[in-house]
Protein backbone atom coordinates (compact mmCIF):
# COMPACT_ATOMS: atom_id res chain seq x y z
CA UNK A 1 29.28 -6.58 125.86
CA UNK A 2 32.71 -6.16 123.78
CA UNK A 3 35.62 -8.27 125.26
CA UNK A 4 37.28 -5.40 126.46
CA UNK A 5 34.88 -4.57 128.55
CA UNK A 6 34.95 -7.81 130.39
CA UNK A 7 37.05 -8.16 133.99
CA UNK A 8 40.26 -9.42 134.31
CA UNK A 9 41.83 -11.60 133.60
CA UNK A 10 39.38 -13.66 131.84
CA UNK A 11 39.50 -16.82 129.25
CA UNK A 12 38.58 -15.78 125.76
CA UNK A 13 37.80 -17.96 122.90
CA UNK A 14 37.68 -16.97 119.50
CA UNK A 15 34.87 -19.00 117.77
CA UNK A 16 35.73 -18.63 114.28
CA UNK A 17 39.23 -19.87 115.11
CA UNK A 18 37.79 -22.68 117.04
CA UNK A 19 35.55 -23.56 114.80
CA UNK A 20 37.75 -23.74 111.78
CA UNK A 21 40.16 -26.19 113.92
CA UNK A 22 37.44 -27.95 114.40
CA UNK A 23 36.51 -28.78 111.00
CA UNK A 24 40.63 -29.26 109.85
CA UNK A 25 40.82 -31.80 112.70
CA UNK A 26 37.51 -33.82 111.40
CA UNK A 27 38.72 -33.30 107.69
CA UNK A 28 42.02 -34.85 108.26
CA UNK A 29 40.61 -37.84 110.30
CA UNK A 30 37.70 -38.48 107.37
CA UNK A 31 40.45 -38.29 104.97
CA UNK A 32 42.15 -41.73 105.84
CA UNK A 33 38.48 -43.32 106.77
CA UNK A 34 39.49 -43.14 110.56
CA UNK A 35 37.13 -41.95 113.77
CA UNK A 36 37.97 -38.47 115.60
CA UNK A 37 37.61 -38.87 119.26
CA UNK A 38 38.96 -35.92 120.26
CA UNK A 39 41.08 -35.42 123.77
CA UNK A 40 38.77 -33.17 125.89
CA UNK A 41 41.36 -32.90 128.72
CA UNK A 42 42.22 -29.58 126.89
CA UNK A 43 39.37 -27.26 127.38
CA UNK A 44 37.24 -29.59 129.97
CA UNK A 45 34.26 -28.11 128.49
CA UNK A 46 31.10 -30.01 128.09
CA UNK A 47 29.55 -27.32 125.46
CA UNK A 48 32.77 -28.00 122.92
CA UNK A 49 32.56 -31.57 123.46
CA UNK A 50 29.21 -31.65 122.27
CA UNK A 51 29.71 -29.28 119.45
CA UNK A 52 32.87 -31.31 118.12
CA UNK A 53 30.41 -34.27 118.41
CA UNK A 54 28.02 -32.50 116.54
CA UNK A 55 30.40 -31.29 114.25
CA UNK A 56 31.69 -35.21 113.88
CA UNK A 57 33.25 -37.04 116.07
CA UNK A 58 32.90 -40.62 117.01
CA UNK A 59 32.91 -40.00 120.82
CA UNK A 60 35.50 -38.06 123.31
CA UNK A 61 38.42 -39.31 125.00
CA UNK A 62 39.99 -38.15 128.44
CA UNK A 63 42.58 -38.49 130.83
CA UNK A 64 40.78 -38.61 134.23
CA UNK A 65 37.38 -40.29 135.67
CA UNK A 66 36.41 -37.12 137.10
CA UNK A 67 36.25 -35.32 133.60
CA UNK A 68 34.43 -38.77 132.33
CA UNK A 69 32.10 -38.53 135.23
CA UNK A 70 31.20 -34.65 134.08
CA UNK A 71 30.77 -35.49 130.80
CA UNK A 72 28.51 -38.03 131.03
CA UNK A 73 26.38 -35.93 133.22
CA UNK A 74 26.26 -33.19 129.92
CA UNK A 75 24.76 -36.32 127.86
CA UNK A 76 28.10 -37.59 126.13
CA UNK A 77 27.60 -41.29 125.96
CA UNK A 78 30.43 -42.84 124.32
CA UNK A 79 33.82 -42.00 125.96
CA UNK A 80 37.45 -43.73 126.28
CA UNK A 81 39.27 -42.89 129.43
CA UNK A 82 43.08 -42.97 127.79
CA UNK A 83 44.35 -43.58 131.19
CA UNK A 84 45.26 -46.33 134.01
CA UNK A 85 42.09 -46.51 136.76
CA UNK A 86 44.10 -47.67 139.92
CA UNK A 87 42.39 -48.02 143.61
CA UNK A 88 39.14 -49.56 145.21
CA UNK A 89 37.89 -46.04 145.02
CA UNK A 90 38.08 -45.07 141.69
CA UNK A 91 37.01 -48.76 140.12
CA UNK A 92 33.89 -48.25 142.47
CA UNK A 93 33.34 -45.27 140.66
CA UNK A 94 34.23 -46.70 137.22
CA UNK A 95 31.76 -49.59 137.52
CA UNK A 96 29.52 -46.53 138.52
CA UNK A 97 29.83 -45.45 135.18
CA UNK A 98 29.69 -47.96 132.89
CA UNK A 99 26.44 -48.53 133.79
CA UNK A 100 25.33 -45.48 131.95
CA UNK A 101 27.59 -44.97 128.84
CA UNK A 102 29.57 -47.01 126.23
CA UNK A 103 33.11 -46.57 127.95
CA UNK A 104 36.76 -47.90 127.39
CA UNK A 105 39.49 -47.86 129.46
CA UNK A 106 42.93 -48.02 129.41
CA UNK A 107 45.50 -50.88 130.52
CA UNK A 108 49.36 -51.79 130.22
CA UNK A 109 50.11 -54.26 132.80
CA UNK A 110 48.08 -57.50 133.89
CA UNK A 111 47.70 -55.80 137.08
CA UNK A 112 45.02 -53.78 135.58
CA UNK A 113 43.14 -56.35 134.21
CA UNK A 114 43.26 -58.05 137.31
CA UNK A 115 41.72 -55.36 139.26
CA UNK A 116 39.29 -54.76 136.44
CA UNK A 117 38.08 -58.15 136.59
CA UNK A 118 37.47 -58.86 139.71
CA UNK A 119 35.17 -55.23 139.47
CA UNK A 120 33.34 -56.25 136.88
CA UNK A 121 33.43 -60.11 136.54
CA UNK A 122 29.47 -60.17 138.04
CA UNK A 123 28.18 -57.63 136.61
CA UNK A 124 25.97 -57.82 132.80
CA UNK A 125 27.96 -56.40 130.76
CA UNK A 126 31.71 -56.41 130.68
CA UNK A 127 34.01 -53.44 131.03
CA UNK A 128 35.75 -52.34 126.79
CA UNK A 129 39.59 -52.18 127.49
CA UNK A 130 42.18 -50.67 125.48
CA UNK A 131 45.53 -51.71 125.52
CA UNK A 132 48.29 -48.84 125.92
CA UNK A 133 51.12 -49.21 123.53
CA UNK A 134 54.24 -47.45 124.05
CA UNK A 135 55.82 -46.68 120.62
CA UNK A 136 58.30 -44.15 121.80
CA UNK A 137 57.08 -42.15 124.17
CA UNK A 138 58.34 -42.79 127.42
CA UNK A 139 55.26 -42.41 129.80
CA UNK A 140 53.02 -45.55 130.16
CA UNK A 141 52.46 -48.34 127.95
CA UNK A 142 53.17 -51.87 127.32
CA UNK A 143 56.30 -52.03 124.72
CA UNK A 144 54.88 -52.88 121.06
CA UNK A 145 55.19 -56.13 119.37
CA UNK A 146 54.99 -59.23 121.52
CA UNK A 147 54.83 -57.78 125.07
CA UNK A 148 51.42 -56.25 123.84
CA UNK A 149 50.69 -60.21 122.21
CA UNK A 150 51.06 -61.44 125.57
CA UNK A 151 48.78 -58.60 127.92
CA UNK A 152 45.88 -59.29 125.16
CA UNK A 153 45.82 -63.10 125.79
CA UNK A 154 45.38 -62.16 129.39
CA UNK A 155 43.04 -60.10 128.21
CA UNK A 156 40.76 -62.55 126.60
CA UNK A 157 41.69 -65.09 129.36
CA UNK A 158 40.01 -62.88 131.52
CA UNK A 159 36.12 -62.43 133.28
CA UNK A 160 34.74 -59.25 132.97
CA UNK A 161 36.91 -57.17 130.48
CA UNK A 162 36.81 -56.87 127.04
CA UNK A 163 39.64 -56.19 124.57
CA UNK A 164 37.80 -53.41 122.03
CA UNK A 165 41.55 -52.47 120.44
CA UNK A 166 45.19 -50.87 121.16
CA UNK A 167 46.12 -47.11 121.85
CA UNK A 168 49.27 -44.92 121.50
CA UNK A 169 49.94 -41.33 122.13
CA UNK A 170 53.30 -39.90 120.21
CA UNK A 171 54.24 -36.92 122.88
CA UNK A 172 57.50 -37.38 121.51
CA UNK A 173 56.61 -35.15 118.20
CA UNK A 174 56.40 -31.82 120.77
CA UNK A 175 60.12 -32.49 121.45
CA UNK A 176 61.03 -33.66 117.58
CA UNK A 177 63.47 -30.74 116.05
CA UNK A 178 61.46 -29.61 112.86
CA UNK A 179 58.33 -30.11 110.89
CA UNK A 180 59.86 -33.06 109.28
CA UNK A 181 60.88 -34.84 112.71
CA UNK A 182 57.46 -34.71 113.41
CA UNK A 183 56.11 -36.50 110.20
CA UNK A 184 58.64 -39.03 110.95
CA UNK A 185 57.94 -39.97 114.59
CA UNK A 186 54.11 -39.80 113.44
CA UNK A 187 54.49 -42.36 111.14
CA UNK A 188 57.15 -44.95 113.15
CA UNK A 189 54.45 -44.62 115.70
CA UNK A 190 51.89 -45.66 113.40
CA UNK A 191 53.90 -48.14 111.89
CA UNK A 192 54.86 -50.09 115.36
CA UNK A 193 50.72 -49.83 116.47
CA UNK A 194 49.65 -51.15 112.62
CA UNK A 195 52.04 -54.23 113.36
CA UNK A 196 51.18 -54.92 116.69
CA UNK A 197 47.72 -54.69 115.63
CA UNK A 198 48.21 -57.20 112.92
CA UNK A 199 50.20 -59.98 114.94
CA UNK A 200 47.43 -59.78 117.64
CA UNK A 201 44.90 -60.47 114.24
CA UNK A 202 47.08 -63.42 113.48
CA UNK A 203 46.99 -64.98 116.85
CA UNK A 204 43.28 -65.16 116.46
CA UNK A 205 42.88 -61.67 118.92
CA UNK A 206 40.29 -59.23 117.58
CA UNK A 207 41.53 -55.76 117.20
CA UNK A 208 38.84 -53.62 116.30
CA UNK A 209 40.31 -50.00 117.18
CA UNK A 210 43.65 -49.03 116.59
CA UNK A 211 43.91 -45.44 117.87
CA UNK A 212 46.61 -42.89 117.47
CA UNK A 213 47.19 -38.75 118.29
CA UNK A 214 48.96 -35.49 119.44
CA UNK A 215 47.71 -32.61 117.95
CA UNK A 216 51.61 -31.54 116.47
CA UNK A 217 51.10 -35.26 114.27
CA UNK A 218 47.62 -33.61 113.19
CA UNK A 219 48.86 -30.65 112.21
CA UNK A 220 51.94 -31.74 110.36
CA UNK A 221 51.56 -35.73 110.02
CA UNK A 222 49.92 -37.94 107.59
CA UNK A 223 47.56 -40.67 108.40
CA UNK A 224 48.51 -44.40 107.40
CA UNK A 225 45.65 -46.62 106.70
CA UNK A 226 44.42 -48.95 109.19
CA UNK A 227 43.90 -46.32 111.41
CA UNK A 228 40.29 -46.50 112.97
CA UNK A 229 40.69 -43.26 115.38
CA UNK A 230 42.35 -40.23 116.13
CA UNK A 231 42.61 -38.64 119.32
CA UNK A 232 43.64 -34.71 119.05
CA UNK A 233 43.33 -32.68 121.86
CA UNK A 234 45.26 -29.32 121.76
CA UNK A 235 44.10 -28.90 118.18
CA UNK A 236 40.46 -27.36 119.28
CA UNK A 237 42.49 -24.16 120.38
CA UNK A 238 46.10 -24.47 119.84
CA UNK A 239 48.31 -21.77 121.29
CA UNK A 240 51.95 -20.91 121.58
CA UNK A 241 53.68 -24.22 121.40
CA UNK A 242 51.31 -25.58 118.49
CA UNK A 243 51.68 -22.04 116.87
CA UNK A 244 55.48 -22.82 116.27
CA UNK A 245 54.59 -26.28 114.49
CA UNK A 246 52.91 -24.39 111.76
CA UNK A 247 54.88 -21.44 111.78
CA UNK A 248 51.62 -18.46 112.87
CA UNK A 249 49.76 -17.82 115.44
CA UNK A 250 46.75 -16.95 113.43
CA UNK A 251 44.95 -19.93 114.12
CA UNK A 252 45.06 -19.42 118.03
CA UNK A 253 41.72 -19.36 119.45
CA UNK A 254 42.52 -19.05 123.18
CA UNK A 255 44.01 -16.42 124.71
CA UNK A 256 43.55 -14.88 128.61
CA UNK A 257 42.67 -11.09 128.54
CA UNK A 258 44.66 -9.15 131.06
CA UNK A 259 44.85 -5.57 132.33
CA UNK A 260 48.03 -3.43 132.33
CA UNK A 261 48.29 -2.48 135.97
CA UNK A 262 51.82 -0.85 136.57
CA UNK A 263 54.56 1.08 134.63
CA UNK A 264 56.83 0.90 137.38
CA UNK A 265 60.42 2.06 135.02
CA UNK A 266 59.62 3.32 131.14
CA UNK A 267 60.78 -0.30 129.86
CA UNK A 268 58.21 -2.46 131.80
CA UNK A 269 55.08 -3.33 131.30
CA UNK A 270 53.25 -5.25 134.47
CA UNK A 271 49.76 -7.06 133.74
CA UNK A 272 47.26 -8.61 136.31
CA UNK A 273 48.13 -12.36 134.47
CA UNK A 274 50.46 -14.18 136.46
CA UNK A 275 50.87 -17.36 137.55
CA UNK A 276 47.93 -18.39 138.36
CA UNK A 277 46.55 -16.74 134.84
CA UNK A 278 48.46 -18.46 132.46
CA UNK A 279 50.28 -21.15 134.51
CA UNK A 280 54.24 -21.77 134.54
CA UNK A 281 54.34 -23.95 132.05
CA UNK A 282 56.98 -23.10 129.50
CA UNK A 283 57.94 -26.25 126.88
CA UNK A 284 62.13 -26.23 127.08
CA UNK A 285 63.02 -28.38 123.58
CA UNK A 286 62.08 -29.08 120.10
CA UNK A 287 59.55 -27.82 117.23
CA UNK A 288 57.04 -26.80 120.28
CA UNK A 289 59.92 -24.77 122.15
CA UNK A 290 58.13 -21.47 124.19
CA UNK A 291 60.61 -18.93 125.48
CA UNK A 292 58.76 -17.01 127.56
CA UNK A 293 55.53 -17.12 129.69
CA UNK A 294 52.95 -16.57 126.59
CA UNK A 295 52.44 -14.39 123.27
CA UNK A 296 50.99 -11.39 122.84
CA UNK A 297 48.15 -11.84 120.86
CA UNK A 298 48.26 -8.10 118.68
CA UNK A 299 51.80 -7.72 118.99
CA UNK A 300 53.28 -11.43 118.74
CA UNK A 301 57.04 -10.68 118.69
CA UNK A 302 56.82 -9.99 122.33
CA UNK A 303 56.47 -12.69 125.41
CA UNK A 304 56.33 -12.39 128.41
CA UNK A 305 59.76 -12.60 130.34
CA UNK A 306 58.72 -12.73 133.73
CA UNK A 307 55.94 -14.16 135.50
CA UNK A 308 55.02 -14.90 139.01
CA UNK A 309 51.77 -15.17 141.13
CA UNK A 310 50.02 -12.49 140.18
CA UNK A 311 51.50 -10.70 137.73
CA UNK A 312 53.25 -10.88 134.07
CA UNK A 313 55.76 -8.71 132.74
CA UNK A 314 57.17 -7.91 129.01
CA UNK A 315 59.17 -5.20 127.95
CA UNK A 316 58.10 -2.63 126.18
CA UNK A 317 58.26 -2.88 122.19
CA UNK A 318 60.45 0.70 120.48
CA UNK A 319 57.62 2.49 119.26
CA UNK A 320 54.75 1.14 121.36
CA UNK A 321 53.27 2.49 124.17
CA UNK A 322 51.23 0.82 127.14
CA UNK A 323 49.17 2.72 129.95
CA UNK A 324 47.83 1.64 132.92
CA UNK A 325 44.36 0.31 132.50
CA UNK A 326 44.93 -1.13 128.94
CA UNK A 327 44.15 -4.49 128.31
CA UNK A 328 45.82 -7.02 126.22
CA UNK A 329 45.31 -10.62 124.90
CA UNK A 330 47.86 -13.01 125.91
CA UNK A 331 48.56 -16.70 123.63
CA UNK A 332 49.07 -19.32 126.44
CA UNK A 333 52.05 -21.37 125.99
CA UNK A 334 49.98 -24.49 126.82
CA UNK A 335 46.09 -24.21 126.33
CA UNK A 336 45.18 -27.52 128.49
CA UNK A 337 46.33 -26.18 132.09
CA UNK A 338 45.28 -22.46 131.25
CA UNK A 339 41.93 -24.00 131.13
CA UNK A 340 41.83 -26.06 134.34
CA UNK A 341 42.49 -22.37 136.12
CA UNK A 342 39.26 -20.62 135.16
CA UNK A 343 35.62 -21.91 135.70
CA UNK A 344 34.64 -20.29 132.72
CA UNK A 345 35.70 -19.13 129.12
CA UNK A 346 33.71 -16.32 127.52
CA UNK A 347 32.74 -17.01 123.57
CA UNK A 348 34.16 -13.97 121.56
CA UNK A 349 32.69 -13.20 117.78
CA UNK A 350 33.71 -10.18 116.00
CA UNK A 351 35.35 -8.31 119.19
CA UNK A 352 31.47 -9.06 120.96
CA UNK A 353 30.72 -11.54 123.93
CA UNK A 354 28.15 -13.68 122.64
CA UNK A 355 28.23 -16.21 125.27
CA UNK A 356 29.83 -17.85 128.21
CA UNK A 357 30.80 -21.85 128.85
CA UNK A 358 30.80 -23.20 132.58
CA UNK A 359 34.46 -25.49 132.36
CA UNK A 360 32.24 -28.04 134.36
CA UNK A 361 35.56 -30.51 134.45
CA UNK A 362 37.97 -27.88 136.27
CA UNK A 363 39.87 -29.60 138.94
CA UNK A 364 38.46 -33.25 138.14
CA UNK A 365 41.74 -34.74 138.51
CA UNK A 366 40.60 -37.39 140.36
């Protein structure tokens, strides 16, 4: 079958795209000596986690026990859960778990350790944790320095847990002004996690990860050593808001095909992608900035003004024509929830459909 023969709308991959971001990400990861664990909370795919571990990577990371729980099932058996694991339910579930792969888990306050500990404090073997560092992005994480000193000594004070290293994610480069920005947040970031790293070393504390990423630091950034891992995510696909770090959108692999379905005035053009398509995600500030509701993919100077449930809208291009029953690739702004709304993504080569991937981890949010 050719792509444009498939139903609409429908999740496309490009596999020659894909595949060459996956060998840039690996390349620039071996390059400083460091691990890629790559983010899998972007495509929630068990077939690309496996081929980016067969193509290289260390082991996965992701943001939810759900998509840990799925991936495991597929055969992945060393994963980092870059998250917090709060409630009775979800540490039952967790203990579940690490009773069947080598797994890490996040932690920034000695709440977490506590809860963690008393979970797996009689079991065989304890539970890897990873201490989330804040070094500028303001989500979660325990501030750098000495407040990170201090959760680690819990950390070895404690029954059950293990301290395997420290974490940081720099979200702050998607909002950073210009290519330059970036390199500089990338590298404060690695600077305040290298430190903290090395006073926990001199207190006696083992640190044997220190793990870094956002795919705009990848793309742009340069590695310090001492990093032992990177953790990319975005950079399997990239779309609209990556596409402006690096200037193209040639390296886009993921794109939603939709059908033009009404020409209601000469200057519109209506498409079966709304909302719940291509999500309402639109990134307001800085380097990753998308105007818009997504790119068209053969004609990239036009976005999408308009979107809402089911349908998209863009105006109509001088010189171009569109007619009803056309269809059209469309650039996501943001490639991670465009995912989590299909339960499949069809594998494109040379305009053909060569094969399909089940997105096993749609939805595992919990």
């Amino acid at each position: 079958m050719k792509k444009m023969e498939l139903d609409t709308p429908a999740l496309l991959v490009d596999l020659d795209r894909m595949e060459a971001n996956m060998h840039f990400g690996q390349q620039f990861a071996n390059s400083v000596g460091a691990k890629l664990r790559p983010h899998i909370k972007t495509h929630r795919t068990p077939a690309i986690a496996l081929k980016q571990l067969e193509n290289g990577a260390a082991g996965i990371a992701v943001a939810k026990l759900g998509e840990a729980e799925v991936m495991a099932e597929a055969g992945i058996e060393d994963i980092f859960i870059a998250n917090e694991i709060v409630g009775d339910v979800k540490l039952e579930r967790l203990r579940n778990l690490a009773g069947k792969v080598r797994l890490a888990v996040g932690v920034d306050n000695p709440v977490h350790i506590e809860m963690l500990s008393r979970i797996f404090m009689n079991e065989d073997r304890s539970i890897d944790v990873m201490i989330d560092v804040n070094t500028g992005y303001p989500r979660t994480g325990v501030q750098s320095g000495k407040p990170a000193l201090e959760l680690a000594k819990i950390v070895k004070s404690s029954q059950g847990v293990n301290l395997r290293g420290i974490y940081t994610h720099d979200g702050q480069t998607y909002v950073a002004d210009a290519v330059k920005e970036v390199r500089e947040i990338f590298r404060t970031s690695q600077e305040k996690i290298l430190s903290t790293a090395y006073l926990l070393r001199s207190e006696g504390i083992e640190c044997r990860e220190i793990s870094v990423g956002s795919t705009p630091s990848l793309l742009v950034g340069e590695p310090l050593n001492g990093v032992t891992e990177i953790r990319p995510g975005t950079y399997i696909f990239l779309d609209a808001d990556q596409a402006n770090v690096i200037g193209t959108c040639d390296r886009c692999a993921l794109t939603v095909l939709g059908t033009v379905i009404s020409r209601p005035v000469p200057e519109r053009v209506v498409l079966d992608t709304g909302g719940k398509a291509l999500t309402y995600y639109v990134q307001k500030e800085g380097i990753t900035r998308t105007p818009g509701f997504g790119i068209l993919k053969d004609h990239q100077q036009v976005r999408l003004y308009s979107l809402s449930e089911e349908h998209g809208s863009f105006i109509r291009p001088q010189g171009l024509d569109f007619n009803i029953g056309d269809k059209i690739e469309i650039i996501p702004n943001h490639a991670c929830p465009t995912c989590n709304l299909y339960d499949r993504m069809y594998c494109i080569r040379n305009g053909e459909v060569v094969d399909e991937w089940p997105i096993l981890a749609r939805g595992k949010s919990q």
